[in-house]
N, C-alpha and C. Protein backbone atom coordinates (compact mmCIF):
# COMPACT_ATOMS: atom_id res chain seq x y z
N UNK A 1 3.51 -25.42 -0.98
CA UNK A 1 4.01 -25.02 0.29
C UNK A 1 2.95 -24.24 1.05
N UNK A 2 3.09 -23.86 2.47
CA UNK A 2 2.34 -23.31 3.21
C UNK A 2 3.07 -22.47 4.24
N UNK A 3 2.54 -21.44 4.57
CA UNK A 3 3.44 -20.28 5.57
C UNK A 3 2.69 -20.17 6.54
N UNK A 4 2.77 -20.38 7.45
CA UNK A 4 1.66 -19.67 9.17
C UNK A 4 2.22 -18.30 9.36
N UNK A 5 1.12 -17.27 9.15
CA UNK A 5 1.62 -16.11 10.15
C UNK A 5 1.07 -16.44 11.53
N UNK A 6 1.20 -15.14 12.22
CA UNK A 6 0.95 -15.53 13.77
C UNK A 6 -0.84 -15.92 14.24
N UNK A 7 -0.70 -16.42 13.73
CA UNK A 7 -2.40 -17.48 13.71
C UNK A 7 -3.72 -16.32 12.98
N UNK A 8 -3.49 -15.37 12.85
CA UNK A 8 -4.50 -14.10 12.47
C UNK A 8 -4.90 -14.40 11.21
N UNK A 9 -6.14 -14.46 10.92
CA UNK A 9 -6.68 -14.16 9.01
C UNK A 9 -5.44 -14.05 8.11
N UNK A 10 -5.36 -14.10 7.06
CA UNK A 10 -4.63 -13.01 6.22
C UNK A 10 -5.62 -12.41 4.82
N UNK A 11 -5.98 -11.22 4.88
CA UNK A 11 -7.00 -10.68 4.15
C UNK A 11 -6.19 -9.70 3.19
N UNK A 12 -5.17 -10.10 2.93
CA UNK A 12 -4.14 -8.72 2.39
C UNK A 12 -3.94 -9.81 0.56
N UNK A 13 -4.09 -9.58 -0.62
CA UNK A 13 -3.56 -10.01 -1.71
C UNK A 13 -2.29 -10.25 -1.79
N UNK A 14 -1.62 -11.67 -2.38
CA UNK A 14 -0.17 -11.10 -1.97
C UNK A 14 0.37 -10.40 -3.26
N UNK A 15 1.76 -9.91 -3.33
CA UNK A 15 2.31 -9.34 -4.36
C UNK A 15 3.14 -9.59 -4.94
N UNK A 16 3.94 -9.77 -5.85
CA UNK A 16 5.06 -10.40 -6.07
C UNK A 16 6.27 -9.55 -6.63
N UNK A 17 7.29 -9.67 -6.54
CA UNK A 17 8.51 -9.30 -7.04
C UNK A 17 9.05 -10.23 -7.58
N UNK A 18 11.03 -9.69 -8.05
CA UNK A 18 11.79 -10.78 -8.91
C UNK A 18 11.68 -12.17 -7.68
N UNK A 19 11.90 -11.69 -6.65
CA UNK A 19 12.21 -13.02 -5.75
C UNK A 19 11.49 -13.18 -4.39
N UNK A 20 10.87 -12.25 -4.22
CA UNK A 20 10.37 -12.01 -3.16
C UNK A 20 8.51 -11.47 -2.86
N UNK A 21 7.71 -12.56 -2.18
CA UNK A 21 6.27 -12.22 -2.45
C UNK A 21 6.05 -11.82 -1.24
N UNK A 22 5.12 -10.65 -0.92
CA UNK A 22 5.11 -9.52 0.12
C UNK A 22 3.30 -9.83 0.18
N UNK A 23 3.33 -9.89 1.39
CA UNK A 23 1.46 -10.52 1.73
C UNK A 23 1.40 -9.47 3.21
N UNK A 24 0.31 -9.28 3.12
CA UNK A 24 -0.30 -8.62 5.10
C UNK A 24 -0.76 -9.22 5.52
N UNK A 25 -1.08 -9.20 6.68
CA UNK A 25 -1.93 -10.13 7.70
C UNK A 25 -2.53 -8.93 9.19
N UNK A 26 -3.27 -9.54 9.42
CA UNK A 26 -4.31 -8.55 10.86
C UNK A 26 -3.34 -9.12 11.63
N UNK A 27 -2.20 -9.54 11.57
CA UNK A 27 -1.31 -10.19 13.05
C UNK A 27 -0.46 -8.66 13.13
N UNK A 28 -0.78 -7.40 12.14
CA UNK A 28 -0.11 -6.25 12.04
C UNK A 28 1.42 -6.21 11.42
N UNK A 29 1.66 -7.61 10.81
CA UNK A 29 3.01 -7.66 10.00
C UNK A 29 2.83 -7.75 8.26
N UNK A 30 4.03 -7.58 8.14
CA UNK A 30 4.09 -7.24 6.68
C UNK A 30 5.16 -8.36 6.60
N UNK A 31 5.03 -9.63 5.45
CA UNK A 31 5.71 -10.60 5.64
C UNK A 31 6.52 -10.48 4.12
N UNK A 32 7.84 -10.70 3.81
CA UNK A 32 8.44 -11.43 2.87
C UNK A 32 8.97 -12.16 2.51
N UNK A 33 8.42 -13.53 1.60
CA UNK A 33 8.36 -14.69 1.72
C UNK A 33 9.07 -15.46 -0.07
N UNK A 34 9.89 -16.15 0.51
CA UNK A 34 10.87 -17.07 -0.80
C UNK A 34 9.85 -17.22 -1.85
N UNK A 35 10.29 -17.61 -3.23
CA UNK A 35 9.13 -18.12 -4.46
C UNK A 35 8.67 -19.61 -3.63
N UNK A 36 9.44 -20.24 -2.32
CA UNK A 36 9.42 -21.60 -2.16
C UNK A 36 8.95 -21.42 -0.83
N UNK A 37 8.02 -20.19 -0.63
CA UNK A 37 7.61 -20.18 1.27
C UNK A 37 8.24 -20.12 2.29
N UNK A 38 9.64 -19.85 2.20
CA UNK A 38 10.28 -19.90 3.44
C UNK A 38 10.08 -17.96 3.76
N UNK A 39 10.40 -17.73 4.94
CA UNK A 39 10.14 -16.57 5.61
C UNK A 39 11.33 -16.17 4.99
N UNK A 40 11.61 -15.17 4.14
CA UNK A 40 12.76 -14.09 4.06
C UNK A 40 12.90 -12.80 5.12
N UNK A 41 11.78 -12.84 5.60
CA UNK A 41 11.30 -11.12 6.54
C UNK A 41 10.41 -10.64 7.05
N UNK A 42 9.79 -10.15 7.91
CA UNK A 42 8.90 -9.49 8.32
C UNK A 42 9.04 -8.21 8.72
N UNK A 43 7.90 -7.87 9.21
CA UNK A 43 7.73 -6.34 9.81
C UNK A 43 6.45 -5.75 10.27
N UNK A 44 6.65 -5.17 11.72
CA UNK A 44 5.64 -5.21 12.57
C UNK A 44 5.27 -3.66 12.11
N UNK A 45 3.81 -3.43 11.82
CA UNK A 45 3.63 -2.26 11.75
C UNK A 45 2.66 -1.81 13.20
N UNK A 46 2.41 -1.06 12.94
CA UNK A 46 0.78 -0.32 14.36
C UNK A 46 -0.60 -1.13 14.25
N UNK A 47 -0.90 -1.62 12.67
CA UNK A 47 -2.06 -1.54 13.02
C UNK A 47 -2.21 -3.15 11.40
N UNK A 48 -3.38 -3.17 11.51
CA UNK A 48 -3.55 -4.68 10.78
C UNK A 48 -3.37 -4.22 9.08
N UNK A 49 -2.67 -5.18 8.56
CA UNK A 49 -1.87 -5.29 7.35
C UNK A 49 -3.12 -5.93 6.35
N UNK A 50 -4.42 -4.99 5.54
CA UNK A 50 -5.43 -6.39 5.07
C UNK A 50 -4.99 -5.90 3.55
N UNK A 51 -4.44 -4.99 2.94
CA UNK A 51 -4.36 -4.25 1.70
C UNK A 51 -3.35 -4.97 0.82
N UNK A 52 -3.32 -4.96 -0.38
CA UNK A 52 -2.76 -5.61 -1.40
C UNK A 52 -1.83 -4.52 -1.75
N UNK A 53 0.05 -5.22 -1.10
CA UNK A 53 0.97 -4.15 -1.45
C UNK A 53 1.20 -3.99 -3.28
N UNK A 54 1.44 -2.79 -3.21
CA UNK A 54 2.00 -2.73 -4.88
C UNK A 54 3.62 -2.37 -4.54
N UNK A 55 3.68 -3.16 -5.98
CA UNK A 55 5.36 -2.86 -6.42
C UNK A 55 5.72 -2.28 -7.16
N UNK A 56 6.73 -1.08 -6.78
CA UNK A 56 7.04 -0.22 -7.08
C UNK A 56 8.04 -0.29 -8.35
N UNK A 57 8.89 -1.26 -7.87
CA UNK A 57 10.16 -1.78 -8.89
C UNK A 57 10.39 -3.15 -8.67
N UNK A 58 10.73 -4.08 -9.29
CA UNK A 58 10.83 -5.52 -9.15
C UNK A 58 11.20 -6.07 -7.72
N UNK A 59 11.72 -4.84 -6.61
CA UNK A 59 12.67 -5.28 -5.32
C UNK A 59 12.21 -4.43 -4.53
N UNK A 60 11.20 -3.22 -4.28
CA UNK A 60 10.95 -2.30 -3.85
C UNK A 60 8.89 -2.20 -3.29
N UNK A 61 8.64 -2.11 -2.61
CA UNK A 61 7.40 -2.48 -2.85
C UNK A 61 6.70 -1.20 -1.38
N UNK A 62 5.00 -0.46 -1.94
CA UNK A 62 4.60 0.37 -0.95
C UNK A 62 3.31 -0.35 -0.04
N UNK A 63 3.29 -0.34 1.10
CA UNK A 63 2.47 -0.97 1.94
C UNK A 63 1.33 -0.18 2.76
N UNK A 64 -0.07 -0.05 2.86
CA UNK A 64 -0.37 0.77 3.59
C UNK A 64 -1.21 0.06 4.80
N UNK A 65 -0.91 0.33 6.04
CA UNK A 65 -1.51 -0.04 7.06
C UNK A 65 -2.69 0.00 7.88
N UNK A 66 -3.67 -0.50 9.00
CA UNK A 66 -4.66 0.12 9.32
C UNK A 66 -3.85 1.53 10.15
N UNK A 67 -2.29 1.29 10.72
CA UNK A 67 -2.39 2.58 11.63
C UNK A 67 -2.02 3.55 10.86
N UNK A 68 -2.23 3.82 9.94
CA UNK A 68 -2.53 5.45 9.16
C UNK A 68 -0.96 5.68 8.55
N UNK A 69 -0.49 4.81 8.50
CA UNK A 69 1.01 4.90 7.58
C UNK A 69 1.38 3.86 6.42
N UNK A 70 1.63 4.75 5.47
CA UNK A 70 2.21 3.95 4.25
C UNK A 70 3.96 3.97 4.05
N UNK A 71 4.32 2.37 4.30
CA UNK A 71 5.44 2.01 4.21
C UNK A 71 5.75 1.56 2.77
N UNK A 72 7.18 2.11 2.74
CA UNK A 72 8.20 1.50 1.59
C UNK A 72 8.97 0.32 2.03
N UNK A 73 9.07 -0.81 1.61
CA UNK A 73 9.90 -1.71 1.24
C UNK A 73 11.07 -2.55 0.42
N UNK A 74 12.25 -3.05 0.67
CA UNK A 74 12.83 -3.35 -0.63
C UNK A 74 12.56 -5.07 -0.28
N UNK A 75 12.86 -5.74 -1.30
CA UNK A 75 13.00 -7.05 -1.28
C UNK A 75 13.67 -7.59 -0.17
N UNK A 76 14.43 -7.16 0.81
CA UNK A 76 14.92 -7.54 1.79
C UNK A 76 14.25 -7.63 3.29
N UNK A 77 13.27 -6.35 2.95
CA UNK A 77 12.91 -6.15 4.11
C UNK A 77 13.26 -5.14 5.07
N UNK A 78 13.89 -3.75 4.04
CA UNK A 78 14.27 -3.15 4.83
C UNK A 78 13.80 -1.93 4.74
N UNK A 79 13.34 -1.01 5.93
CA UNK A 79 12.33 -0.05 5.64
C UNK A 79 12.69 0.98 4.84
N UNK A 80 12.36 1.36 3.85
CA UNK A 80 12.95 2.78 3.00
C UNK A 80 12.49 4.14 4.22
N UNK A 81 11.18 3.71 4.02
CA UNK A 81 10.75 5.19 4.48
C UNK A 81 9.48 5.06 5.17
N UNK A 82 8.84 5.77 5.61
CA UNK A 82 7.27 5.19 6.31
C UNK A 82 6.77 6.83 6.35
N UNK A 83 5.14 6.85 6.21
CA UNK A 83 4.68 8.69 6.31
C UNK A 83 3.05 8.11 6.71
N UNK A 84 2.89 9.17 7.70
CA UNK A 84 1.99 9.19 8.53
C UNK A 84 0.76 9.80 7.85
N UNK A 85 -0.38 9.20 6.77
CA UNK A 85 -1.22 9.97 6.12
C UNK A 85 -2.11 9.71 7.72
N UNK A 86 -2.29 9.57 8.76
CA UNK A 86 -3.42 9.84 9.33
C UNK A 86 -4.61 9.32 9.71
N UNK A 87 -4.61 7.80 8.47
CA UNK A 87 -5.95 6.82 8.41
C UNK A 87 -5.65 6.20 7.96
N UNK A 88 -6.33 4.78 7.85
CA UNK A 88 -5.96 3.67 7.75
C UNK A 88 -6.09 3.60 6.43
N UNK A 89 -4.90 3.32 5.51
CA UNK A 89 -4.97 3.98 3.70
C UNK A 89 -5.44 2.44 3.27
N UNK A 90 -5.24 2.60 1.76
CA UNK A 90 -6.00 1.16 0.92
C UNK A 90 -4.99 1.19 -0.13
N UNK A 91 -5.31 0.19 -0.82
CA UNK A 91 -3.99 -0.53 -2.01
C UNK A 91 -3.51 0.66 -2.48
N UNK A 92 -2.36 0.68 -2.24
CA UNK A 92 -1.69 2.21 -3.36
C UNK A 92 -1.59 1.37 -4.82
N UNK A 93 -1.44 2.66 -5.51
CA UNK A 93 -1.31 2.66 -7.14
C UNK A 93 0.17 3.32 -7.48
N UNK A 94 0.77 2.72 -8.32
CA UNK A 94 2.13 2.85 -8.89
C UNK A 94 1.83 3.94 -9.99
N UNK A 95 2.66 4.50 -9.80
CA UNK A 95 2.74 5.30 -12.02
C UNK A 95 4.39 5.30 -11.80
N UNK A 96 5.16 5.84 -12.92
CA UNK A 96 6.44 5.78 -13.47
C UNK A 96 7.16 6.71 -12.42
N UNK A 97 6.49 7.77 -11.56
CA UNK A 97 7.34 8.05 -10.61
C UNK A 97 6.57 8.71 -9.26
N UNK A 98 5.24 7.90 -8.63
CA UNK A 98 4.94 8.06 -7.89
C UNK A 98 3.98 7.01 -6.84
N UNK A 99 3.67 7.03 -5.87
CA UNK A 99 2.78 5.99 -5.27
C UNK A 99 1.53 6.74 -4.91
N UNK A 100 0.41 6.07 -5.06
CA UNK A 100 -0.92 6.91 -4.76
C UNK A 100 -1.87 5.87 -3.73
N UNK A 101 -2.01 7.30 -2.84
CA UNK A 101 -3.07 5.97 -2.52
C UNK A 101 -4.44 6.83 -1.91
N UNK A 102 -5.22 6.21 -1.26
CA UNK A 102 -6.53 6.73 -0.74
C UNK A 102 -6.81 6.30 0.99
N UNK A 103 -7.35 7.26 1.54
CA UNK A 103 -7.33 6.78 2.80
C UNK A 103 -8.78 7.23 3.89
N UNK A 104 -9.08 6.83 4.94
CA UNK A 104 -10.49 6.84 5.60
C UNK A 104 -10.53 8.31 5.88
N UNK A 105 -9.82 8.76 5.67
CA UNK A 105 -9.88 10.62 6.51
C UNK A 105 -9.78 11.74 5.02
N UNK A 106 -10.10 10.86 4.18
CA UNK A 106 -11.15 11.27 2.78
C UNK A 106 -9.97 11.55 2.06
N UNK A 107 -8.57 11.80 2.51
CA UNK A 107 -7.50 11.94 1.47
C UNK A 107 -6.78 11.02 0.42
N UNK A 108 -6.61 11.66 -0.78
CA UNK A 108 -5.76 11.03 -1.69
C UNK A 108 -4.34 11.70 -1.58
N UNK A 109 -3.44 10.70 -1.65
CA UNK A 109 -2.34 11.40 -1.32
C UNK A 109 -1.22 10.77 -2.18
N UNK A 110 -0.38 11.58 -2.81
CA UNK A 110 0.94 10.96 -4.17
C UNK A 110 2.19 11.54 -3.33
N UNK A 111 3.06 10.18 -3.56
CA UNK A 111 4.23 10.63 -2.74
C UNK A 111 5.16 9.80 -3.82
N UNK A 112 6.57 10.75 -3.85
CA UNK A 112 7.61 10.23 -4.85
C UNK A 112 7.92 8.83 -4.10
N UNK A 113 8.88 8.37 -4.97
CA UNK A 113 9.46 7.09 -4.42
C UNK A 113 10.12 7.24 -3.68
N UNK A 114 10.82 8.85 -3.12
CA UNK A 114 11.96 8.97 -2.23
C UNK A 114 10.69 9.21 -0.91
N UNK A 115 9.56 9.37 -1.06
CA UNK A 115 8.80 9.59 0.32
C UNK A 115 8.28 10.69 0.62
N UNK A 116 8.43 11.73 -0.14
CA UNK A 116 8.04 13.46 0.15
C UNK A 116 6.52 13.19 -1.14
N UNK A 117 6.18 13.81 -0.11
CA UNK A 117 3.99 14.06 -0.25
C UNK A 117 4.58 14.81 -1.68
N UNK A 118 3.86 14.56 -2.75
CA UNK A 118 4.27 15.27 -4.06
C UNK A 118 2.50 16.38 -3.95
N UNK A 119 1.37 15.52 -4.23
CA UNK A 119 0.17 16.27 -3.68
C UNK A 119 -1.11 15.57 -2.79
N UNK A 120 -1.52 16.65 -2.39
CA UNK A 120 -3.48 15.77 -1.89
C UNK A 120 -4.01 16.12 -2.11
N UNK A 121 -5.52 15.51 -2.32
CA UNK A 121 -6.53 16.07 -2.29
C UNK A 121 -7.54 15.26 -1.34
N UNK A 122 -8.51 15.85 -0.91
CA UNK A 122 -9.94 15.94 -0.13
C UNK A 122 -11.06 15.65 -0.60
N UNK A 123 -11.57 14.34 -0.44
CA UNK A 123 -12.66 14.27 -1.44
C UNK A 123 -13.46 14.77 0.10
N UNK A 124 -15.13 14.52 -0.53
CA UNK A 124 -16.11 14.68 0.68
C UNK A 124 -16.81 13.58 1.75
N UNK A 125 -15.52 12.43 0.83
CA UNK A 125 -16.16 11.03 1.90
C UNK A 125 -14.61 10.00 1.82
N UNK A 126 -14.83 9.17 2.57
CA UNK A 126 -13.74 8.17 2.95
C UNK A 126 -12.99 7.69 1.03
N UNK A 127 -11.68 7.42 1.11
CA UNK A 127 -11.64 6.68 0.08
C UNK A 127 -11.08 5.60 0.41
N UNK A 128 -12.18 4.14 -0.02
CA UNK A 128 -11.73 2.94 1.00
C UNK A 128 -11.22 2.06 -0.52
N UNK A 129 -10.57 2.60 -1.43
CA UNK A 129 -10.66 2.07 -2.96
C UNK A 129 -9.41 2.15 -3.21
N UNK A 130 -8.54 1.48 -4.08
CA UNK A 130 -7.34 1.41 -5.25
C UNK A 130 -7.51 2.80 -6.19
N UNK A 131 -6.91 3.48 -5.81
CA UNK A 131 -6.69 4.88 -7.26
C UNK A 131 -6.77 3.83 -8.40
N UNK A 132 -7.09 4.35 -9.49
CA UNK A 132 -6.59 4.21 -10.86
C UNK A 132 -6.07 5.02 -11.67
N UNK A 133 -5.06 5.13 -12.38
CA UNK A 133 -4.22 6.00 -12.75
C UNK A 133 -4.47 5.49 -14.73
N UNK A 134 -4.59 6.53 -14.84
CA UNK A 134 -5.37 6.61 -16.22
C UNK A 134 -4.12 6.98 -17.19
N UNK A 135 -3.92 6.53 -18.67
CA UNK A 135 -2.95 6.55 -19.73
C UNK A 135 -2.54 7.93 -19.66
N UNK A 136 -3.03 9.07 -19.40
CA UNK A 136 -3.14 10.89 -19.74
C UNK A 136 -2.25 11.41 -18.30
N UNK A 137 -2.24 10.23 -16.86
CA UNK A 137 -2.09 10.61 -15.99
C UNK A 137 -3.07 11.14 -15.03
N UNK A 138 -4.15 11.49 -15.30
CA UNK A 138 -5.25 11.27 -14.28
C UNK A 138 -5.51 10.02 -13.51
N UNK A 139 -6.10 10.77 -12.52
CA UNK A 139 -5.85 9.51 -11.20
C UNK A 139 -7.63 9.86 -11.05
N UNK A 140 -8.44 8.46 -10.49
CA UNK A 140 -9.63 8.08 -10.51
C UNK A 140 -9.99 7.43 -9.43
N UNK A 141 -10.76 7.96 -8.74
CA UNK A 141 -11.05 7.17 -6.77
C UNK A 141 -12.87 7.06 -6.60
N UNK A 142 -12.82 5.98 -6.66
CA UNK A 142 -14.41 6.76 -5.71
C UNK A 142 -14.43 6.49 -4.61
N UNK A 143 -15.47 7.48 -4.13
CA UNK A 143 -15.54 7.96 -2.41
C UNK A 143 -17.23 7.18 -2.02
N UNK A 144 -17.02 7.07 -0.62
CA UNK A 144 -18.04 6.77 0.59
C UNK A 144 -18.92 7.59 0.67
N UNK A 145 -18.94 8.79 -0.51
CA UNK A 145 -19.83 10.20 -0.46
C UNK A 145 -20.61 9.86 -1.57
N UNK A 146 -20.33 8.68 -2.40
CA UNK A 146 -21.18 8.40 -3.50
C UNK A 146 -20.84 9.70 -4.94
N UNK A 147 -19.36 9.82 -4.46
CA UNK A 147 -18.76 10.51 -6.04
C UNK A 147 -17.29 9.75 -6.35
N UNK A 148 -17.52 9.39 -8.04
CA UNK A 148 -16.15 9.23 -8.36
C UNK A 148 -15.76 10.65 -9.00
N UNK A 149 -14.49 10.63 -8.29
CA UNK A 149 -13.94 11.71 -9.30
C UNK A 149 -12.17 11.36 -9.51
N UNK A 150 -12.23 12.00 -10.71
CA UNK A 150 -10.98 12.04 -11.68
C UNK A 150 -10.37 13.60 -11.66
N UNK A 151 -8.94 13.43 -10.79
CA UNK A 151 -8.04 14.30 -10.61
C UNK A 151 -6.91 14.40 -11.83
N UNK A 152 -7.11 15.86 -12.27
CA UNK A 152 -5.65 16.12 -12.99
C UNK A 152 -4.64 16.40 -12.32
N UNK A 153 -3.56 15.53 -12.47
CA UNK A 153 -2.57 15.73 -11.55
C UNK A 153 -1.73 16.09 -12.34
């Protein structure tokens, strides 16, 4: 099968759930699409969609945008929650009860699944990277400053 978004690239990984595969596109939507390609949903954000959403829970999934907000999703398509980190963030990272992600205005930022900022931190350069979240619970970013570093969280 084949899906057209609104004629734009799509530079975003897609993701998958039980029933539902969640892809971005620079057309600034966030699409969710049948195991068989038909459109289940969309959603227009601010700014271009190129990041590979992660899933949170088999039906639930976090999205981050170029316009400086990371959205929650469920399999339907319906917005949980949305938070304004400020810059255009990159693939968030899942752990057992939080979403992480990294963003151009040098912050790392963990927010529960209900949406409240749990913590941040400041590196000294952009983080344009996927956290990695380590077996102990340390979280691992490298920065545009030419440092990785590993946060105890």
């Amino acid at each position: 099968w084949t899906y057209a978004t609104n004629g734009v690239v799509v530079l975003s990984s897609p993701t998958v759930g039980d029933t539902t595969i969640v892809i971005g596109s620079k057309d600034k939507y966030v699409y969710g699409l049948s195991m068989s390609g038909a459109l289940k949903w969309s959603y227009q954000t601010g700014g271009w969609v190129t990041t590979k959403p992660a899933k949170i829970t088999p039906h639930d999934f976090a999205v981050c945008s170029e316009d400086g907000y990371l959205y929650r999703f469920n399999a339907d398509g319906n917005l949980g929650w949305s938070f304004l980190i400020g810059a255009p963030c990159y693939d968030p990272a899942v752990t057992s009860s939080m979403i992480i992600t990294g963003a151009e205005n040098k912050l790392v930022t963990a927010f529960s699944f209900e949406g409240y900022m749990q913590w941040q931190y400041e590196a000294l350069g952009q983080i344009n990277s996927r956290p990695l979240v380590l077996s102990d619970g340390a979280v691992v970013v490298g920065s545009k400053d030419g440092w990785v570093y590993a946060l105890n969280v």
